[in-house]
Protein backbone atom coordinates (compact mmCIF):
# COMPACT_ATOMS: atom_id res chain seq x y z
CA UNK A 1 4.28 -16.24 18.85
CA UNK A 2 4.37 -12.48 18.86
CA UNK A 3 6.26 -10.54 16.56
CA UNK A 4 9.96 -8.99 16.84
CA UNK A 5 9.72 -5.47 16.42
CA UNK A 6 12.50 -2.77 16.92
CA UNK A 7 9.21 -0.32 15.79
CA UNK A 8 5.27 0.03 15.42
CA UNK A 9 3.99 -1.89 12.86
CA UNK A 10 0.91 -0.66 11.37
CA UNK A 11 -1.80 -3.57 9.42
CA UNK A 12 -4.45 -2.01 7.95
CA UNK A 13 -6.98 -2.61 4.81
CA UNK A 14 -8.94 -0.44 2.84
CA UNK A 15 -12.54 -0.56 1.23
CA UNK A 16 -12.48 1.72 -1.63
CA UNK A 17 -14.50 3.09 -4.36
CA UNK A 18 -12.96 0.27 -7.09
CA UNK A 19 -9.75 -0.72 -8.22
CA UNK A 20 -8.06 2.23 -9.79
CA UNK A 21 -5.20 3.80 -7.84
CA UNK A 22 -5.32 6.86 -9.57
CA UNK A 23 -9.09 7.17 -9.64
CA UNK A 24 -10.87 5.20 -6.91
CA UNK A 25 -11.20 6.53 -3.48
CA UNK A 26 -11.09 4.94 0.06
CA UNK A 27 -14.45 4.44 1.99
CA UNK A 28 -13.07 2.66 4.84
CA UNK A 29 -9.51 2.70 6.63
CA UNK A 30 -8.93 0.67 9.36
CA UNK A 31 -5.18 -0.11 11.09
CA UNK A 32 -4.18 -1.59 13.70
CA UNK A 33 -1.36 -0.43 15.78
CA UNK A 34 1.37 -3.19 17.42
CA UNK A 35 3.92 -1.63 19.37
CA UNK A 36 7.01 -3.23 20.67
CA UNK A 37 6.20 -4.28 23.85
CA UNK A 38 3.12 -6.09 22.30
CA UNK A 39 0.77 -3.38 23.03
CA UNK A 40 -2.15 -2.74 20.33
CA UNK A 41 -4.46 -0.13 19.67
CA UNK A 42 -6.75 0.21 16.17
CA UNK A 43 -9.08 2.55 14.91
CA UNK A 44 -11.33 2.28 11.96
CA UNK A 45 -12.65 5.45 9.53
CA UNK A 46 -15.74 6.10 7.50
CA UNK A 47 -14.85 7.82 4.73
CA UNK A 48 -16.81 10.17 2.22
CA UNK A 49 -15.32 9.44 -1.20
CA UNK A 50 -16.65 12.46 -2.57
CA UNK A 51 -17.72 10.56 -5.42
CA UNK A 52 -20.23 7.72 -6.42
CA UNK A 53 -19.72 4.08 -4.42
CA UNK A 54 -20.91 1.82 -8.00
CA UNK A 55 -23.80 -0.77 -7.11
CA UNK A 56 -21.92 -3.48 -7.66
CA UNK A 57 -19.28 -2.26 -5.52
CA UNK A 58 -21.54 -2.23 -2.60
CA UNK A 59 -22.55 -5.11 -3.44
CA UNK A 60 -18.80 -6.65 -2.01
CA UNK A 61 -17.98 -4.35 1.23
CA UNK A 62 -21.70 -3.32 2.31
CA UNK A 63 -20.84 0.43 2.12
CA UNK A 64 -23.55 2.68 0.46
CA UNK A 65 -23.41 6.06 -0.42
CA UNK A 66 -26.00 7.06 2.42
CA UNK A 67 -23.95 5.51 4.72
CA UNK A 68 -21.17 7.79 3.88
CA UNK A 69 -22.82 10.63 3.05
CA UNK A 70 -22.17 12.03 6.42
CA UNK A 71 -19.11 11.08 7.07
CA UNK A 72 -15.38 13.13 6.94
CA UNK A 73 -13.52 13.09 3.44
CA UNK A 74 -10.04 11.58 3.46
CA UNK A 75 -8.36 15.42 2.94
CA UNK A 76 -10.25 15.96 6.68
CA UNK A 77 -8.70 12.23 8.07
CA UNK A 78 -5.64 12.14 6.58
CA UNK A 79 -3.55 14.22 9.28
CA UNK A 80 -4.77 11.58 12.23
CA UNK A 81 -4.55 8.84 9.69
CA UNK A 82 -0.80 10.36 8.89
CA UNK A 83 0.13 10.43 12.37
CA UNK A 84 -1.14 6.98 13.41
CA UNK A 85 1.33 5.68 10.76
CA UNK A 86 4.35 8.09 10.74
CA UNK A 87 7.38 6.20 11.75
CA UNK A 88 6.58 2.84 11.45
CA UNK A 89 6.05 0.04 9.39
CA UNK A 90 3.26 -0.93 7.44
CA UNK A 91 1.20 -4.69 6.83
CA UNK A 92 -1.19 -5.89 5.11
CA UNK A 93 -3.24 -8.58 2.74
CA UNK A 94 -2.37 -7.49 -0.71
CA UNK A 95 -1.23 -4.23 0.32
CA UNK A 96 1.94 -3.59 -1.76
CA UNK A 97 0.20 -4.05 -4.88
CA UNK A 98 -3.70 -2.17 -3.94
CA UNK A 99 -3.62 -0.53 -0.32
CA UNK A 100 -0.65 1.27 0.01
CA UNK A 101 -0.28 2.62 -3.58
CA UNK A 102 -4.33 3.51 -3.32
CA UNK A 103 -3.31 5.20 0.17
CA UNK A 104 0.24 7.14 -1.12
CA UNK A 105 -2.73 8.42 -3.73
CA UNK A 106 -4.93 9.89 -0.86
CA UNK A 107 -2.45 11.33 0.96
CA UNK A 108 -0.57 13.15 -1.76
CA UNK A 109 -3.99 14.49 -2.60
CA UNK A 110 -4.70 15.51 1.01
CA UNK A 111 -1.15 17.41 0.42
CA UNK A 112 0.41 15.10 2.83
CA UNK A 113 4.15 14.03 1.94
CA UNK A 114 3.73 10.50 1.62
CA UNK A 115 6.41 8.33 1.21
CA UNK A 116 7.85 4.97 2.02
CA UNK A 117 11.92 5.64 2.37
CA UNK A 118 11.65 5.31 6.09
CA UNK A 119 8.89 2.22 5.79
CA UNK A 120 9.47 -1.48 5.11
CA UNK A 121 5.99 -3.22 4.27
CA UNK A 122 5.09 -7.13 5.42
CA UNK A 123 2.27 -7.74 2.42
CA UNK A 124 1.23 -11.11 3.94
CA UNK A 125 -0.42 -12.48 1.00
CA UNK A 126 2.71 -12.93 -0.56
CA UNK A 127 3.51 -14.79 1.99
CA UNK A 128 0.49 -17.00 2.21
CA UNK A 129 0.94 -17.45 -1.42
CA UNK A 130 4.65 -18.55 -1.95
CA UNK A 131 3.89 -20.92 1.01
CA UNK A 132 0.25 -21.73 0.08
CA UNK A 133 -1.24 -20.30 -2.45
CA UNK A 134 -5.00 -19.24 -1.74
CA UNK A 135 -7.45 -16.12 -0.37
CA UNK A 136 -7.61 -14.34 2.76
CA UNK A 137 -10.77 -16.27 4.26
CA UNK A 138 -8.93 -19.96 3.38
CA UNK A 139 -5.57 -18.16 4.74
CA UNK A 140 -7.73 -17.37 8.19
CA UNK A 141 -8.97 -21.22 8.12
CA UNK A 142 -6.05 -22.50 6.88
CA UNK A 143 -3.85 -21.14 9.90
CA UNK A 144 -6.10 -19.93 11.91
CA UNK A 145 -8.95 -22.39 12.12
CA UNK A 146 -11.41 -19.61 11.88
CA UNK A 147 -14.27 -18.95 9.47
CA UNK A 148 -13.84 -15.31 8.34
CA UNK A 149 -17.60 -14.49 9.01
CA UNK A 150 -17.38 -11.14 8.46
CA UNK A 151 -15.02 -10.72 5.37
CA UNK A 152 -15.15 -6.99 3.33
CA UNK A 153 -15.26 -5.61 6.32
CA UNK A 154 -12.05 -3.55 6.85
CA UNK A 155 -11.99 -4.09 10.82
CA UNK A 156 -12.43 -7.65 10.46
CA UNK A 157 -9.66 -8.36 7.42
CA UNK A 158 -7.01 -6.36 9.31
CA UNK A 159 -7.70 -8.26 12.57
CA UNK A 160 -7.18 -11.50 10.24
CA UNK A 161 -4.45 -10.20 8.84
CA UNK A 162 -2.52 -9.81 11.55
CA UNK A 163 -3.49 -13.25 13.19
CA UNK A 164 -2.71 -14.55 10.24
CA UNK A 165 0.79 -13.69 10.01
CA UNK A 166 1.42 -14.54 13.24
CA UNK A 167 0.17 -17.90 12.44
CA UNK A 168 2.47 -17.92 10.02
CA UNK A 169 5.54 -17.30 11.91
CA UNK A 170 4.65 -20.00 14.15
CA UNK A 171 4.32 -22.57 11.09
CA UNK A 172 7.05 -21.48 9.32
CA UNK A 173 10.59 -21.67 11.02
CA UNK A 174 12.45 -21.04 8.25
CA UNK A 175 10.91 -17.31 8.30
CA UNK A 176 12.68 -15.23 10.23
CA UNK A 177 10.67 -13.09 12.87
CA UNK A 178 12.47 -9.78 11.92
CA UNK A 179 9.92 -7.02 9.94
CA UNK A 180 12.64 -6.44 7.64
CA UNK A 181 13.01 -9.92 6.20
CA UNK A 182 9.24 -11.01 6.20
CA UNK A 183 9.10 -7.39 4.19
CA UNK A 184 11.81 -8.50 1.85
CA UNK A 185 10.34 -12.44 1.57
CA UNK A 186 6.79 -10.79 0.99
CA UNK A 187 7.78 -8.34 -1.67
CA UNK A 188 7.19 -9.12 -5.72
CA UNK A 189 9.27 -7.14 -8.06
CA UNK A 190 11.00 -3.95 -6.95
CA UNK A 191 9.94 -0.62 -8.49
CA UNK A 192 10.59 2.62 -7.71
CA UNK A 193 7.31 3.49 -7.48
CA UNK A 194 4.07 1.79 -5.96
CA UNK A 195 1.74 1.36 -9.31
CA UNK A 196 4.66 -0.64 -11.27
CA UNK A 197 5.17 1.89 -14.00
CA UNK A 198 9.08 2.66 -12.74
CA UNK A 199 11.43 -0.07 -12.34
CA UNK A 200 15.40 -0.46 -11.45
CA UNK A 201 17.89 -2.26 -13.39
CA UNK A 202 20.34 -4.78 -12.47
CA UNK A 203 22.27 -1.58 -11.73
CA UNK A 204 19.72 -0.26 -8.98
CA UNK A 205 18.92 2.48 -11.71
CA UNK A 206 15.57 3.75 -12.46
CA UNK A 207 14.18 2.61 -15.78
CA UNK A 208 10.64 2.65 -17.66
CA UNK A 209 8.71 -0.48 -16.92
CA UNK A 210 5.76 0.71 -18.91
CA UNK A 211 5.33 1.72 -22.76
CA UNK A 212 7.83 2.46 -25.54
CA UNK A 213 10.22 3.23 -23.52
CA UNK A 214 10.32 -0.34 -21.01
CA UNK A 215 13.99 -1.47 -19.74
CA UNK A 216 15.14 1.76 -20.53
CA UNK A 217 16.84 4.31 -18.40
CA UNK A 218 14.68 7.34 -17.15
CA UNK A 219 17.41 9.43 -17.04
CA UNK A 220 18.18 8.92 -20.69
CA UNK A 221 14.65 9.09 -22.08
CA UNK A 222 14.19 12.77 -20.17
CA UNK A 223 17.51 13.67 -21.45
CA UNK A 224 17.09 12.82 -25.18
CA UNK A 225 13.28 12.91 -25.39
CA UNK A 226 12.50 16.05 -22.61
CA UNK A 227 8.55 15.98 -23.76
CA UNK A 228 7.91 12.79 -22.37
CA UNK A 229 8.40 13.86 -18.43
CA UNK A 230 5.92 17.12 -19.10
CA UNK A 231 3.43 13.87 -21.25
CA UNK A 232 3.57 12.03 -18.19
CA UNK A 233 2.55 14.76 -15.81
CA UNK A 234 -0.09 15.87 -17.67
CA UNK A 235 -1.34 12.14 -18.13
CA UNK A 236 -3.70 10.12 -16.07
CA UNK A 237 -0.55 8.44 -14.04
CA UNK A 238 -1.02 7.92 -9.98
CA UNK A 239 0.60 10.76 -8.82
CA UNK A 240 2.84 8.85 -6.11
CA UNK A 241 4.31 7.87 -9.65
CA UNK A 242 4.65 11.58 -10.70
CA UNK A 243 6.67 12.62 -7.71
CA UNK A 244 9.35 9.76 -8.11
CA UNK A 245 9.73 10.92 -11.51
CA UNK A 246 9.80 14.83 -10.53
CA UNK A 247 12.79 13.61 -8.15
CA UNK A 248 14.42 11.94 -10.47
CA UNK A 249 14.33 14.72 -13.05
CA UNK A 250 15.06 17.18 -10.25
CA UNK A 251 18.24 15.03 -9.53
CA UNK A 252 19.21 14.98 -12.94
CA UNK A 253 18.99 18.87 -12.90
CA UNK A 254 20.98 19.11 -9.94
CA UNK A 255 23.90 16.77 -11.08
CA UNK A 256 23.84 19.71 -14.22
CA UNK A 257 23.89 22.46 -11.43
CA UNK A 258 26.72 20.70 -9.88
């Protein structure tokens, strides 16, 4: 089975300097491009963190800091990275909840507007685990019949990725071979932004989701407690998370304009 697309679809996986979105760094980007008519093309980046790769880091993905030493930084990527994505869709193994936020981060910092309005995103662990439940290299066996010989490698996790999910839609009637619906069946809670820390309401309004201020309208707290946007700025917050909330408050001050 191939997939339905009305648009590219991009899969792609990161190795990265850790865990921390707002912190950690990417080391190695690698996407692969489907097109419409079933066409493919991928590409995979070294990248120089510009910081220290932790031992026991390297110890998962094989990357060392001589072996990036040499290599471009993200800011120097990220405008061929950005236009290998622009306009389409975006998949991945976990990617909703790691790749994409950690990515937003790297291109905000590269000064590179970012943002997801136009994207829908197939994470297709979600899917292997509402129908499964298990890891990427039992996901490749599982459907696949393959032994993932090469996993932490960013090449060879995106190329399982994808032959995963098409696996998947071959298993699984009941999911419907449209992006937009695996993206809706593969997504956990919606937030507004890609960390977690800004949530919606049952009235599709933005509201804390973090802190003293959970469940609670972010229009109200800036309004009644203004202190708390300038806190959050100034904080150690992803800054994908900053800009929703610097729309939001520029909203609110253009409703007052109004």
């Amino acid at each position: 089975m191939e997939l339905n697309l009305t648009r590219p679809i991009c899969f792609f996986d990161l190795e990265t300097t850790g865990t921390n979105v707002a912190k950690d760094r990417i080391v190695e980007i690698s996407v692969l491009k489907v097109y419409p008519n079933g066409n493919k093309e991928s590409k995979t980046w070294l990248v120089n963190p510009e910081m220290q790769i932790p031992d026991e880091v390297v110890a998962i993905h094989g990357i060392s800091n001589e072996k990036v030493a040499n290599e471009p930084t993200f800011k120097e990527l990220s405008k061929t990275i950005y236009a290998m994505i622009k306009d389409c869709d975006l998949g991945g193994f976990n990617s909703d909840r790691f790749d994409i936020p950690l990515l937003a981060e790297e291109m905000l910092r590269a000064e590179i507007d970012f943002d997801m309005k136009s994207m829908v995103s197939i994470d297709v662990q979600t899917i292997f685990h509402k129908m499964e439940k298990r890891t990427l290299a039992a996901a490749y066996k599982f459907y696949c019949g393959k032994d993932l010989t090469d996993a932490h490698s960013a090449e060879a996790d995106t190329q399982a990725t994808y032959e995963v999910l098409l696996s998947q839609l071959d298993r699984y009637p009941e999911l419907e071979n449209n992006v937009k619906k695996l993206a809706e069946f593969s997504t956990h809670r919606q937030f507004a932004d890609f960390a977690g820390f800004l949530g919606y309401d049952e009235d599709g309004v933005e509201v804390f989701a973090f802190g003293k201020h959970k469940g609670r309208r972010v229009l109200d707290v800036l309004e009644k407690e203004p202190g708390y946007f300038g806190w959050i700025l100034n904080a150690d917050f992803p800054l994908y998370t900053k800009k929703v909330l610097t729309q939001i408050k520029l909203s609110q001050l253009n409703n007052k304009l109004g």
